[in-house]
C-alpha atoms as a PDB file:
ATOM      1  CA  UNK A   1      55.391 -89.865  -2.393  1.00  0.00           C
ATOM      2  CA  UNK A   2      54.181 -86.287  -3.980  1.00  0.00           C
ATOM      3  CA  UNK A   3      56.749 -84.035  -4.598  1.00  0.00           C
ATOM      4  CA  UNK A   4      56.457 -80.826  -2.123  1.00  0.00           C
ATOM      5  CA  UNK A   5      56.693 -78.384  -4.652  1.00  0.00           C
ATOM      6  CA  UNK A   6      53.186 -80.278  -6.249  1.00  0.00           C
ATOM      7  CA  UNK A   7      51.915 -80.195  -2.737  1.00  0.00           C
ATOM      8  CA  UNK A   8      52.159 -76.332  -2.701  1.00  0.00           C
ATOM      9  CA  UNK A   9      50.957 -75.738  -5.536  1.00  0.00           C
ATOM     10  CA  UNK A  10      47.887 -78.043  -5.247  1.00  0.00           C
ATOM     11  CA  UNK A  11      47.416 -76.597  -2.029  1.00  0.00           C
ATOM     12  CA  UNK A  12      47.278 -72.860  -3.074  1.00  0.00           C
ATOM     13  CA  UNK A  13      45.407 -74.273  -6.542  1.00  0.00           C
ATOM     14  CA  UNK A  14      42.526 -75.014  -3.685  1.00  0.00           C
ATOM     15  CA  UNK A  15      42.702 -72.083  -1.505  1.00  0.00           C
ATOM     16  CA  UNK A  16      42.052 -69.858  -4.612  1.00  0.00           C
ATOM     17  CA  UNK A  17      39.158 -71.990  -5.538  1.00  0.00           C
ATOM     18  CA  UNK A  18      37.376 -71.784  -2.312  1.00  0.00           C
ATOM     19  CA  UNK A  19      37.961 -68.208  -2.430  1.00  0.00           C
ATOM     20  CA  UNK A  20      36.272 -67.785  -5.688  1.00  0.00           C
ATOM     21  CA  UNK A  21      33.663 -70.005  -4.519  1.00  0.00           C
ATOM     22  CA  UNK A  22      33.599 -68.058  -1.754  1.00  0.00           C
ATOM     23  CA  UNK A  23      33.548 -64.892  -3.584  1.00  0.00           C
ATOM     24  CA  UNK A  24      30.499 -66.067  -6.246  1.00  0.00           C
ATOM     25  CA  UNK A  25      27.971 -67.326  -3.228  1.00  0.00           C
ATOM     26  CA  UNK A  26      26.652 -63.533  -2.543  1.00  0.00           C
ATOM     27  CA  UNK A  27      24.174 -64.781  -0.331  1.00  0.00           C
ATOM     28  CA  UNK A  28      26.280 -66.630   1.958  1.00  0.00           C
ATOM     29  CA  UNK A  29      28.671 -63.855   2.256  1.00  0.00           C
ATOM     30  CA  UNK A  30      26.073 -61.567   2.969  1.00  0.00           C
ATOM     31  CA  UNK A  31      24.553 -63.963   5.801  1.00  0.00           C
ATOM     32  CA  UNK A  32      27.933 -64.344   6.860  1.00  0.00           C
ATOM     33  CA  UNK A  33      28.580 -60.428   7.699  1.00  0.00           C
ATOM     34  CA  UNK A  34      25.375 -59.095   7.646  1.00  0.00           C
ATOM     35  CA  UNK A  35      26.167 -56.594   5.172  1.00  0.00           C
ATOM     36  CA  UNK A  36      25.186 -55.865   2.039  1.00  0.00           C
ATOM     37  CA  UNK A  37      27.170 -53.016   0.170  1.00  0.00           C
ATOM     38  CA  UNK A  38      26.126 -51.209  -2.516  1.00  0.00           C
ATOM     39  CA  UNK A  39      27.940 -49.646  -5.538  1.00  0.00           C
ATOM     40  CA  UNK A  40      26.404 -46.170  -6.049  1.00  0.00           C
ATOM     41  CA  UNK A  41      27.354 -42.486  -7.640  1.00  0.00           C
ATOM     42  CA  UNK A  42      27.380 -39.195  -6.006  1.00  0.00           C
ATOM     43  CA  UNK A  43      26.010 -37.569  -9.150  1.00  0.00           C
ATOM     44  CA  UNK A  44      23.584 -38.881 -11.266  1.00  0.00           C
ATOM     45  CA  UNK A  45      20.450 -37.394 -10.846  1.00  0.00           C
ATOM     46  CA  UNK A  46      17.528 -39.183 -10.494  1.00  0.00           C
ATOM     47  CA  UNK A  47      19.575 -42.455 -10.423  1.00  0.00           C
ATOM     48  CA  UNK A  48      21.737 -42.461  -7.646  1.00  0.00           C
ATOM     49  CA  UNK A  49      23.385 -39.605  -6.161  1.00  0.00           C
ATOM     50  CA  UNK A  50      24.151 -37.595  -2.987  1.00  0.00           C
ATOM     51  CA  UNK A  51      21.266 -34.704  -2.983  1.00  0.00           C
ATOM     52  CA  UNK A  52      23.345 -32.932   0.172  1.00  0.00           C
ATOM     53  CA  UNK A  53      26.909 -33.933  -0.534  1.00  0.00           C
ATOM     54  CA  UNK A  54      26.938 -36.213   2.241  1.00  0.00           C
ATOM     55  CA  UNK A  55      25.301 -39.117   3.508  1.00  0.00           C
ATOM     56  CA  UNK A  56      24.222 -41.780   2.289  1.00  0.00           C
ATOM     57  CA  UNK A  57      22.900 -42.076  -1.897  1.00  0.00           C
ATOM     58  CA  UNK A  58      19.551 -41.938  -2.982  1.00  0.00           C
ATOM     59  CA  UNK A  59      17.647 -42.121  -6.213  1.00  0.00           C
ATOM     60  CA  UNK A  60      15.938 -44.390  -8.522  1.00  0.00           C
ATOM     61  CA  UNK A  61      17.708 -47.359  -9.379  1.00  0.00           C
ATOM     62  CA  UNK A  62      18.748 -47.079  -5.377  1.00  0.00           C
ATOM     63  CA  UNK A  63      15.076 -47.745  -4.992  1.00  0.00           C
ATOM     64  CA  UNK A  64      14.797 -50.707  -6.567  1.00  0.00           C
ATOM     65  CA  UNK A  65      17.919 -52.007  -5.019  1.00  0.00           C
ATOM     66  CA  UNK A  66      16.839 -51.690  -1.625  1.00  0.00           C
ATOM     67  CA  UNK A  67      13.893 -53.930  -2.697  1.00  0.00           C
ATOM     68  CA  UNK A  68      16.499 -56.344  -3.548  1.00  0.00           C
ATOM     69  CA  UNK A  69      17.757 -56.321  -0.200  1.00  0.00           C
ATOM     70  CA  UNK A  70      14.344 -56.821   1.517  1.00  0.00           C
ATOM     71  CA  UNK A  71      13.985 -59.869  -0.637  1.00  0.00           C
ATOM     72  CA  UNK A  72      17.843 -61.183   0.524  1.00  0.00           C
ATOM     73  CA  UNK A  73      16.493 -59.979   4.165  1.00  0.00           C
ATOM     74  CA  UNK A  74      13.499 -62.440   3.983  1.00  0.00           C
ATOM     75  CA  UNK A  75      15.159 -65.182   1.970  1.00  0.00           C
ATOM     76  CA  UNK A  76      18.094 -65.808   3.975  1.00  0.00           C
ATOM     77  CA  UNK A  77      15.310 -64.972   7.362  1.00  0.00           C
ATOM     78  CA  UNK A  78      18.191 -62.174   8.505  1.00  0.00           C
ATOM     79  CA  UNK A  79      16.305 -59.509  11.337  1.00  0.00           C
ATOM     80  CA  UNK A  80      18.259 -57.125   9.801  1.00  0.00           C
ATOM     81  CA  UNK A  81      21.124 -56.521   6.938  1.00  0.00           C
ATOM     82  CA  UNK A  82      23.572 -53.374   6.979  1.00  0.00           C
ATOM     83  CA  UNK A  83      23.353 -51.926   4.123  1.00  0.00           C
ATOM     84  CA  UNK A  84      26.565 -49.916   3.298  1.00  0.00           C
ATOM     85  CA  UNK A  85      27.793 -47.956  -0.168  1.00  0.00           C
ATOM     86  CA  UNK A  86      30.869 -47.437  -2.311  1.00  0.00           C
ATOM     87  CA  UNK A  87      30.911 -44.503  -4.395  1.00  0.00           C
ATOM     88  CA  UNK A  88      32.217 -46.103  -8.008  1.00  0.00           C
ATOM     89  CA  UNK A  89      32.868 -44.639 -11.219  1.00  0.00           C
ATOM     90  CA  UNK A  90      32.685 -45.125 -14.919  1.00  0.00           C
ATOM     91  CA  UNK A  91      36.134 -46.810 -14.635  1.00  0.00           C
ATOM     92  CA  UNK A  92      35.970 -48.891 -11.419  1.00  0.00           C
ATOM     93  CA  UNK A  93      32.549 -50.126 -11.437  1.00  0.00           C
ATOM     94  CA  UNK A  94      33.218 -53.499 -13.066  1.00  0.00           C
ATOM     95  CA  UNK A  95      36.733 -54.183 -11.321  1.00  0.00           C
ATOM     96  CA  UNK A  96      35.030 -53.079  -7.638  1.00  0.00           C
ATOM     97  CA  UNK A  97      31.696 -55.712  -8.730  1.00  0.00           C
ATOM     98  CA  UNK A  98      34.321 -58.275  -9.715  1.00  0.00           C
ATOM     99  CA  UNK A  99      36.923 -58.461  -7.162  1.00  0.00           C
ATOM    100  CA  UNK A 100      33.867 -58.717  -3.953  1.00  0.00           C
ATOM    101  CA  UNK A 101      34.337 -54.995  -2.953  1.00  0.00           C
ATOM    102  CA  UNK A 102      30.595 -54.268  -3.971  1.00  0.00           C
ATOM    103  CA  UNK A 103      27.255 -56.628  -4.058  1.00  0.00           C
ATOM    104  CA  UNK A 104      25.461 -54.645  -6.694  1.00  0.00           C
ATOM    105  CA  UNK A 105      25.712 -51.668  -8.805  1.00  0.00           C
ATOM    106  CA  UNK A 106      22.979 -49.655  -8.900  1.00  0.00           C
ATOM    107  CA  UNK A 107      23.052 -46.642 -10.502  1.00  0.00           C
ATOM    108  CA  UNK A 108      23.534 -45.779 -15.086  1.00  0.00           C
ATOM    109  CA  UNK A 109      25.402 -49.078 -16.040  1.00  0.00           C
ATOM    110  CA  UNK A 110      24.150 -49.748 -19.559  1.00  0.00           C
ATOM    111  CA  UNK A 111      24.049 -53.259 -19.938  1.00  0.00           C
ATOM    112  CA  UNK A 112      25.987 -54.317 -23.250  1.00  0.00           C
ATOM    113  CA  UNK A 113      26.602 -57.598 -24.369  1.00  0.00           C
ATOM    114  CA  UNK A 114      30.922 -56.671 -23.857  1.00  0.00           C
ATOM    115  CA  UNK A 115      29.705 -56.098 -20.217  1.00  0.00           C
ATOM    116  CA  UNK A 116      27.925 -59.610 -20.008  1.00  0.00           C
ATOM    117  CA  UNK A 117      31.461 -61.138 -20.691  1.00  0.00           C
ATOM    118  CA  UNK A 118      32.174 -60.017 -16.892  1.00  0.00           C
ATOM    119  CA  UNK A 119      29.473 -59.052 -15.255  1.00  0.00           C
ATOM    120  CA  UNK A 120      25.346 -60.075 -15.021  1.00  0.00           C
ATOM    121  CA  UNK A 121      22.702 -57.834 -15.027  1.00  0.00           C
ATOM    122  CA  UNK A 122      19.303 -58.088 -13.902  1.00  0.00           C
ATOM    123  CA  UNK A 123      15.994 -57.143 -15.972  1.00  0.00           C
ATOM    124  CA  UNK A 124      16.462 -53.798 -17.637  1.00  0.00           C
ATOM    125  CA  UNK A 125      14.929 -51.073 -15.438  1.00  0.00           C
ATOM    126  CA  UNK A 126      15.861 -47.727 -17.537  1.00  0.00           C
ATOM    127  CA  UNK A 127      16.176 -47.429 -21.221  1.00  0.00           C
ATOM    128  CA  UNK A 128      17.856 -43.900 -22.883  1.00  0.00           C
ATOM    129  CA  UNK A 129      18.581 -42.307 -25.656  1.00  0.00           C
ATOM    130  CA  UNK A 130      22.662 -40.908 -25.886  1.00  0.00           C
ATOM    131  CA  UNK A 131      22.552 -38.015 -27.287  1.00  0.00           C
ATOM    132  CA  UNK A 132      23.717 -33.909 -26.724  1.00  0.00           C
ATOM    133  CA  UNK A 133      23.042 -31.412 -24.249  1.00  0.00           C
ATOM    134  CA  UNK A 134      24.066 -27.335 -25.413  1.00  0.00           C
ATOM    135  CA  UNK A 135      23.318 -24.080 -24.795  1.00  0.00           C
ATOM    136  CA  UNK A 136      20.209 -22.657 -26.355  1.00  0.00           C
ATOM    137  CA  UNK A 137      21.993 -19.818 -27.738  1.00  0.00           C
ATOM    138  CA  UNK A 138      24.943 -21.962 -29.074  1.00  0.00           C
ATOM    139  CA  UNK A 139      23.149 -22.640 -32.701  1.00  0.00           C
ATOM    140  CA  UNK A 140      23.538 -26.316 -32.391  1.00  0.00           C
ATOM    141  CA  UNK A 141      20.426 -27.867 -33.185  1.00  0.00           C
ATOM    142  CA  UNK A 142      21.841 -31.573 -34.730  1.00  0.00           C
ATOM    143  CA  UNK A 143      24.897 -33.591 -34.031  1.00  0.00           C
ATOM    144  CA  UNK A 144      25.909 -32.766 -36.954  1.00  0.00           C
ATOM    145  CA  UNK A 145      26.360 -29.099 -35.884  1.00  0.00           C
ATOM    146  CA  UNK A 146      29.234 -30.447 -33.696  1.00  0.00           C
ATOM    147  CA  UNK A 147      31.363 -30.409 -36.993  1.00  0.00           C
ATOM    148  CA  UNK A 148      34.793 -28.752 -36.171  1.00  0.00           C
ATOM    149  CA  UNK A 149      33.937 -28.081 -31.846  1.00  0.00           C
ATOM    150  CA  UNK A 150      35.031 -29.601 -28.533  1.00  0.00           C
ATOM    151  CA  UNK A 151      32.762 -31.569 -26.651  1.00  0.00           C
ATOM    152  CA  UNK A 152      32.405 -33.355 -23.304  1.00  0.00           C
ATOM    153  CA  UNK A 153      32.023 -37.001 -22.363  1.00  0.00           C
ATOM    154  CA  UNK A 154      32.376 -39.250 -19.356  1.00  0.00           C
ATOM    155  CA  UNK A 155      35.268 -41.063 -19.151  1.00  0.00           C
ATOM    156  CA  UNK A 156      35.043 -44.820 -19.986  1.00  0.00           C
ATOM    157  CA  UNK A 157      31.060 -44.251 -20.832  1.00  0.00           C
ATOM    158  CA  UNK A 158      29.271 -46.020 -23.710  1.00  0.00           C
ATOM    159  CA  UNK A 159      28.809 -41.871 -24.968  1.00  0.00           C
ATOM    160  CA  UNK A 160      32.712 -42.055 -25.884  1.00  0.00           C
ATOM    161  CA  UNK A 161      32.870 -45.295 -27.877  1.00  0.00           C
ATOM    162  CA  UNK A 162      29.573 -43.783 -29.870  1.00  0.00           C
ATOM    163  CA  UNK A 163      30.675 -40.483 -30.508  1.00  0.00           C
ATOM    164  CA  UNK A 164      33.947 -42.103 -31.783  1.00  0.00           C
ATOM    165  CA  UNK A 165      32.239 -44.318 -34.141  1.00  0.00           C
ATOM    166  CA  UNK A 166      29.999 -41.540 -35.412  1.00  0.00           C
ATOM    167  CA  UNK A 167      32.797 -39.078 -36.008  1.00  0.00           C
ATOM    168  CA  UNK A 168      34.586 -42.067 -37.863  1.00  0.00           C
ATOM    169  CA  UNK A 169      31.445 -42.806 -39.839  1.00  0.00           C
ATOM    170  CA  UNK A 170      32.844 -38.968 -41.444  1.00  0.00           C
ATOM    171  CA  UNK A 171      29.739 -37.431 -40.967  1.00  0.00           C
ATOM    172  CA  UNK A 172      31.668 -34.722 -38.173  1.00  0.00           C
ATOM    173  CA  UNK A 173      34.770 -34.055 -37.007  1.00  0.00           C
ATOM    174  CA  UNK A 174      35.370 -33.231 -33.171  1.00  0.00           C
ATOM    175  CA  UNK A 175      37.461 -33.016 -30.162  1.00  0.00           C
ATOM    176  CA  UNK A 176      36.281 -34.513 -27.166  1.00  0.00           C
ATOM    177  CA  UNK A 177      37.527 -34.487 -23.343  1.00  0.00           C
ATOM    178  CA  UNK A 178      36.958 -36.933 -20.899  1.00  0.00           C
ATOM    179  CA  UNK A 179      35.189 -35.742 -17.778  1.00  0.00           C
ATOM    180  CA  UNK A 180      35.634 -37.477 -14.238  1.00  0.00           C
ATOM    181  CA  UNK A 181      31.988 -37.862 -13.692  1.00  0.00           C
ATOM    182  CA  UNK A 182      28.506 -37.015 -14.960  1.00  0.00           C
ATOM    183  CA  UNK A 183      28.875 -33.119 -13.003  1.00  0.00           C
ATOM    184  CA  UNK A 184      32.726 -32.227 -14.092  1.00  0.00           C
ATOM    185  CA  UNK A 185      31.134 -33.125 -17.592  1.00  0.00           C
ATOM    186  CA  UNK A 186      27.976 -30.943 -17.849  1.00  0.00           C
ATOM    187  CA  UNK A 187      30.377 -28.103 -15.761  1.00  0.00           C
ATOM    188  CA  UNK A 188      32.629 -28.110 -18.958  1.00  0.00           C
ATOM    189  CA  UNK A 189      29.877 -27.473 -21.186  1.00  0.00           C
ATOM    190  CA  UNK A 190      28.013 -24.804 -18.811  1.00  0.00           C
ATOM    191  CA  UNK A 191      31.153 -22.902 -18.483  1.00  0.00           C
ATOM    192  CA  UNK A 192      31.749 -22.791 -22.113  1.00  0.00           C
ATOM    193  CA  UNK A 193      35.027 -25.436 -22.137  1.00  0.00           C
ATOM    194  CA  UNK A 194      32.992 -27.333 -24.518  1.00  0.00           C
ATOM    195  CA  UNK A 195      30.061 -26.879 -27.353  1.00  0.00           C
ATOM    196  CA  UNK A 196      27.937 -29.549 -26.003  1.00  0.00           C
ATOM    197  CA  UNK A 197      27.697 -33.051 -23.519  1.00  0.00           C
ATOM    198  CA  UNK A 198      27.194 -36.156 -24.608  1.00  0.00           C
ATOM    199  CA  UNK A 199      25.229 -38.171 -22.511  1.00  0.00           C
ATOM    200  CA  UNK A 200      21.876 -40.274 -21.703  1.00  0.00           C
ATOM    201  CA  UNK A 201      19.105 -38.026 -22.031  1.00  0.00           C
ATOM    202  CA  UNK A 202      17.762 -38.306 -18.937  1.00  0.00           C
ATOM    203  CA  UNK A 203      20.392 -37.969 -17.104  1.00  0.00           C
ATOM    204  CA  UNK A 204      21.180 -34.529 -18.891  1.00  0.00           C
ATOM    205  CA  UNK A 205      17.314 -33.907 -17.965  1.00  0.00           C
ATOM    206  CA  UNK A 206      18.748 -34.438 -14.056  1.00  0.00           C
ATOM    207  CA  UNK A 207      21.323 -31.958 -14.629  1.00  0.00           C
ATOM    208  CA  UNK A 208      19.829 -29.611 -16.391  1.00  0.00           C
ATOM    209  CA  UNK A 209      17.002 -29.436 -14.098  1.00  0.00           C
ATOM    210  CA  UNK A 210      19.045 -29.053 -10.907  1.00  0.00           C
ATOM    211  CA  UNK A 211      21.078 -26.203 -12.138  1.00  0.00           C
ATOM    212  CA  UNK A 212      21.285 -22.450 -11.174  1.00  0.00           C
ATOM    213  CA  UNK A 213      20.514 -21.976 -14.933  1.00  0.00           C
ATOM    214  CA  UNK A 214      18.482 -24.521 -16.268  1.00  0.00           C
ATOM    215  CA  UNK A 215      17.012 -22.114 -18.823  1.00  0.00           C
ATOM    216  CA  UNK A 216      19.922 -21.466 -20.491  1.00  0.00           C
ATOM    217  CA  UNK A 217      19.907 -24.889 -21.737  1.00  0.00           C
ATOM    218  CA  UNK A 218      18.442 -27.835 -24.019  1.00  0.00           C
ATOM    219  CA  UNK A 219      19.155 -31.684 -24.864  1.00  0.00           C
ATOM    220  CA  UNK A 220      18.924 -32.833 -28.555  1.00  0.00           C
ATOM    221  CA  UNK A 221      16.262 -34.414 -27.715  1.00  0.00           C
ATOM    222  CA  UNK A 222      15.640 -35.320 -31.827  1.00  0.00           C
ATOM    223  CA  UNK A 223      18.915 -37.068 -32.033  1.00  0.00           C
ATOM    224  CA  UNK A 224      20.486 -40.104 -30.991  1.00  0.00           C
ATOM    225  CA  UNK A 225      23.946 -42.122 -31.014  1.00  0.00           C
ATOM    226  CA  UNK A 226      21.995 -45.100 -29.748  1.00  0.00           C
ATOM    227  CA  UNK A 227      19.220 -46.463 -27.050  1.00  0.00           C
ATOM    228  CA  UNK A 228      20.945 -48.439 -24.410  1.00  0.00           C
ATOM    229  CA  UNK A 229      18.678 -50.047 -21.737  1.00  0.00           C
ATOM    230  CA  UNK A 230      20.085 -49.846 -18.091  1.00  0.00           C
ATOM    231  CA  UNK A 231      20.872 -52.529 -15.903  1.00  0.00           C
ATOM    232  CA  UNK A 232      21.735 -53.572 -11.858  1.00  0.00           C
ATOM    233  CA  UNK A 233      25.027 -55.179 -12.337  1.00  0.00           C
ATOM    234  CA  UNK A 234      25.627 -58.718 -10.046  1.00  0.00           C
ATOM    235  CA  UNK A 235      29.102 -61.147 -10.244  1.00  0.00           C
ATOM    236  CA  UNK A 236      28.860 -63.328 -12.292  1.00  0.00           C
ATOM    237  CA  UNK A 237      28.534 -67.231 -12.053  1.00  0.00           C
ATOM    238  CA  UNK A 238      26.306 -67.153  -8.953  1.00  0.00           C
ATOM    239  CA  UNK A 239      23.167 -68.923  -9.979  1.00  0.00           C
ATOM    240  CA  UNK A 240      21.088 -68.273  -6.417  1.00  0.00           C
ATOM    241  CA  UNK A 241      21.680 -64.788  -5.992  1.00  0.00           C
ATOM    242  CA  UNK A 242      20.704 -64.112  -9.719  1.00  0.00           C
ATOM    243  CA  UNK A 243      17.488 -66.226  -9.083  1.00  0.00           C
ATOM    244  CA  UNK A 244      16.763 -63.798  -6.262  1.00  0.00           C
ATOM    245  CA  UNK A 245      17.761 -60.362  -7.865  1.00  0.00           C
ATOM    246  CA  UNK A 246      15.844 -61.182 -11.573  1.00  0.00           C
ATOM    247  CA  UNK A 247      12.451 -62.078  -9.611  1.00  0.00           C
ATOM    248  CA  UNK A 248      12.799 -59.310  -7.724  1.00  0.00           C
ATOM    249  CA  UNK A 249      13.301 -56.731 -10.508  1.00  0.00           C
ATOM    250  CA  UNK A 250      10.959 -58.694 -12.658  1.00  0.00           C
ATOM    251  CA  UNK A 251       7.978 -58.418 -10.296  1.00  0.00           C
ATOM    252  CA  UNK A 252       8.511 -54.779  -9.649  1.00  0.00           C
ATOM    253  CA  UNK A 253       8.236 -54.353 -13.456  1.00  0.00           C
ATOM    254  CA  UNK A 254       5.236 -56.365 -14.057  1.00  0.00           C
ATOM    255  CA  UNK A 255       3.061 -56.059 -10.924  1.00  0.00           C
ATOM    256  CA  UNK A 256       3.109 -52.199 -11.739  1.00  0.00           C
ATOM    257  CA  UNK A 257       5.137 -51.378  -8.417  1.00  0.00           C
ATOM    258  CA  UNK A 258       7.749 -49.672 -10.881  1.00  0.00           C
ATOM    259  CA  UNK A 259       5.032 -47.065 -11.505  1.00  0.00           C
ATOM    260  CA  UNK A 260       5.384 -45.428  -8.489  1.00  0.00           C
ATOM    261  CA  UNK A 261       8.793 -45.515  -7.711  1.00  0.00           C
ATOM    262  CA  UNK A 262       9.233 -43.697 -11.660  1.00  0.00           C
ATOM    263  CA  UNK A 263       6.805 -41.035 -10.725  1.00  0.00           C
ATOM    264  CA  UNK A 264       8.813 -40.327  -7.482  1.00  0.00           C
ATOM    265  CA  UNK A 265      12.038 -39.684  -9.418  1.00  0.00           C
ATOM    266  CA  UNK A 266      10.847 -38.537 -12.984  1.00  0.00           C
ATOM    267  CA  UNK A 267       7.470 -36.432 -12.638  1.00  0.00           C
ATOM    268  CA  UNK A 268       7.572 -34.887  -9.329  1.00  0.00           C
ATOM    269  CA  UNK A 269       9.981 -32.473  -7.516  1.00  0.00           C
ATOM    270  CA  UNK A 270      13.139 -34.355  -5.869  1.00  0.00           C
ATOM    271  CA  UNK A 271      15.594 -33.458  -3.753  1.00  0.00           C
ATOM    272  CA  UNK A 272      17.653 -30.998  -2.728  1.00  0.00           C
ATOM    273  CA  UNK A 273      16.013 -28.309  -4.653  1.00  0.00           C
ATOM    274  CA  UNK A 274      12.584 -29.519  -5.652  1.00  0.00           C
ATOM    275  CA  UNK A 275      13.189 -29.543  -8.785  1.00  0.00           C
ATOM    276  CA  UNK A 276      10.854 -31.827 -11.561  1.00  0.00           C
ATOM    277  CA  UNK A 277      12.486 -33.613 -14.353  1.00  0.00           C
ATOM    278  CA  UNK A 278       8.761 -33.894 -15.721  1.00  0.00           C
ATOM    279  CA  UNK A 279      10.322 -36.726 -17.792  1.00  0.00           C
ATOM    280  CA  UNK A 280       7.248 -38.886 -18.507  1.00  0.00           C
ATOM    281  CA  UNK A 281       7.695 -42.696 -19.709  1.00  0.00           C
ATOM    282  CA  UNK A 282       8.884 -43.189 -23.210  1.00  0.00           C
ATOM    283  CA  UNK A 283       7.322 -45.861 -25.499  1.00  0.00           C
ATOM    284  CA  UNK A 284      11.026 -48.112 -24.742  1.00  0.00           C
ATOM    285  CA  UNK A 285      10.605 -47.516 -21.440  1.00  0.00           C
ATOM    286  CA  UNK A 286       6.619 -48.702 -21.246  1.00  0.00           C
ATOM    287  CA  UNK A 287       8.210 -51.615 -23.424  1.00  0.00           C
ATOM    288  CA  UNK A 288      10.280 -53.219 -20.793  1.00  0.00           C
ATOM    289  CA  UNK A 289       8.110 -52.974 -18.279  1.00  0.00           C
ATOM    290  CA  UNK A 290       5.462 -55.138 -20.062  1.00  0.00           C
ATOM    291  CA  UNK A 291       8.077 -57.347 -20.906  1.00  0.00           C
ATOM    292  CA  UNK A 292      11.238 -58.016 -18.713  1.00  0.00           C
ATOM    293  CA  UNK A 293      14.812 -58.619 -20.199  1.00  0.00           C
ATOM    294  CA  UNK A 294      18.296 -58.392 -19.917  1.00  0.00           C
ATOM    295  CA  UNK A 295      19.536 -58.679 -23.450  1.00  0.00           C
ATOM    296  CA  UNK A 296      21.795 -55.522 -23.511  1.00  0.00           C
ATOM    297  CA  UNK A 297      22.656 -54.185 -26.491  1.00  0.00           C
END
């Protein structure tokens, strides 16, 4: 006769199992509530953000998300999926993703092979150069001009680990502070807090391009930490729902569909204030388009 005590636990050794397996079939859960919910950012210009504070995101990689949820829509023959949103951050993306809180993350995720120990990622869709945003009058024109100042970076970005490793390289010397999103961390650097931001350059492009004083400043746009390519982040170990999200992304790239939805978001005027990023393709950009991949760096 088994023991009770190895009943229990063999019992609960199941339940967690099916919940995992449970938690890892995205399309079944999805046909099961009808819901799809999406992890998004109230801030990052043209990517995902909020344009009037409220309601729901918007943006680029939002784009190309909700073509991932027509394809779920006609795959699993659903008349209609609710598509709801979770504000994450630098910090909770990968916990929210993980735990079944959030289907897919679509907004600045770089996709790094660290990541790819917890998370999958579809087919790059963005690729960006990290690099500084400052004041035009500040006489930084080079990273290394940061020798000996204070500057901004989002808190648990890829911008912090580089900056680290290129002021431990001994080529500068700074102080940084860690900013609670993409907006607190270009505020400390427009209000003087700090010399410069460290960021994506596009993204800096978004900011700088939406504020009250976009003349006042420029991006380093000669120097870079590194290039990091941009991915939609999916659970793990869910073989049908990655089938579905990687030929989706991979057909907008290579059919040329991508084309259109860049223009809306990079070369002409977005919302809420019409502004234009007039940030054309780059050459790493054109790249992986023509050919799809999810390598990270």
């Amino acid at each position: 006769m088994q023991h009770p005590l190895s009943l229990t636990l063999a019992l609960a050794a199941a339940l967690v199992c099916t919940a995992a397996a449970a938690q890892s079939d995205t399309l079944a859960k999805i046909k099961s509530s009808g819901v799809i919910t999406i992890g998004a950012r109230d801030s990052q210009i043209p990517f995902s953000y909020k344009p009037t504070g409220s309601g729901d995101p918007t943006g680029f990689t939002n784009d190309i998300c909700l073509k991932i949820v027509d394809a779920v829509k006609a795959q699993l023959a659903l008349p209609k999926i609710e598509v709801r949103y979770m504000i994450l951050t630098s910090t909770n993306r990968i916990p929210l993703l993980t735990n079944g809180s959030v289907d897919l993350d679509c907004a600045t995720t770089t996709n790094t092979v660290q990541r790819q120990q917890q998370v999958a990622f579809a087919p790059s869709h963005f690729v960006t150069n990290i690099t500084a945003a400052v004041k035009k009058d500040s006489g930084i024109n080079t990273l290394a001009d940061l020798n000996g100042k204070t500057v901004s970076t989002v808190a648990g970005s890829t911008g912090v680990q580089l900056l680290r490793g290129y002021r431990k390289s001994g080529n500068i010397e700074v102080q940084d502070l860690a900013a609670k999103d993409t907006a607190d961390g270009f505020l400390m650097m427009a209000s003087g807090r700090t010399a410069a931001y460290i960021l994506d350059d596009v993204q800096l492009a978004g900011l700088i391009a939406t504020s009250p004083n976009a003349a006042d400043f420029k991006i380093l746009t000669q120097e870079s930490l590194r290039q990091e390519p941009y991915g939609i982040m999916y659970r793990k170990e869910d073989p049908a729902f990655k089938a579905l999200v990687d030929k989706t992304v991979t057909d907008i790239l290579t059919s040329g569909a991508i084309h259109e939805i860049y223009a809306k978001w990079f070369t002409r005027p977005i919302p809420p204030t019409n502004a234009n990023l007039n940030f054309p393709m780059t050459e790493p950009v054109k790249a992986i388009y023509a050919k799809p991949n999810a390598d990270g760096v």
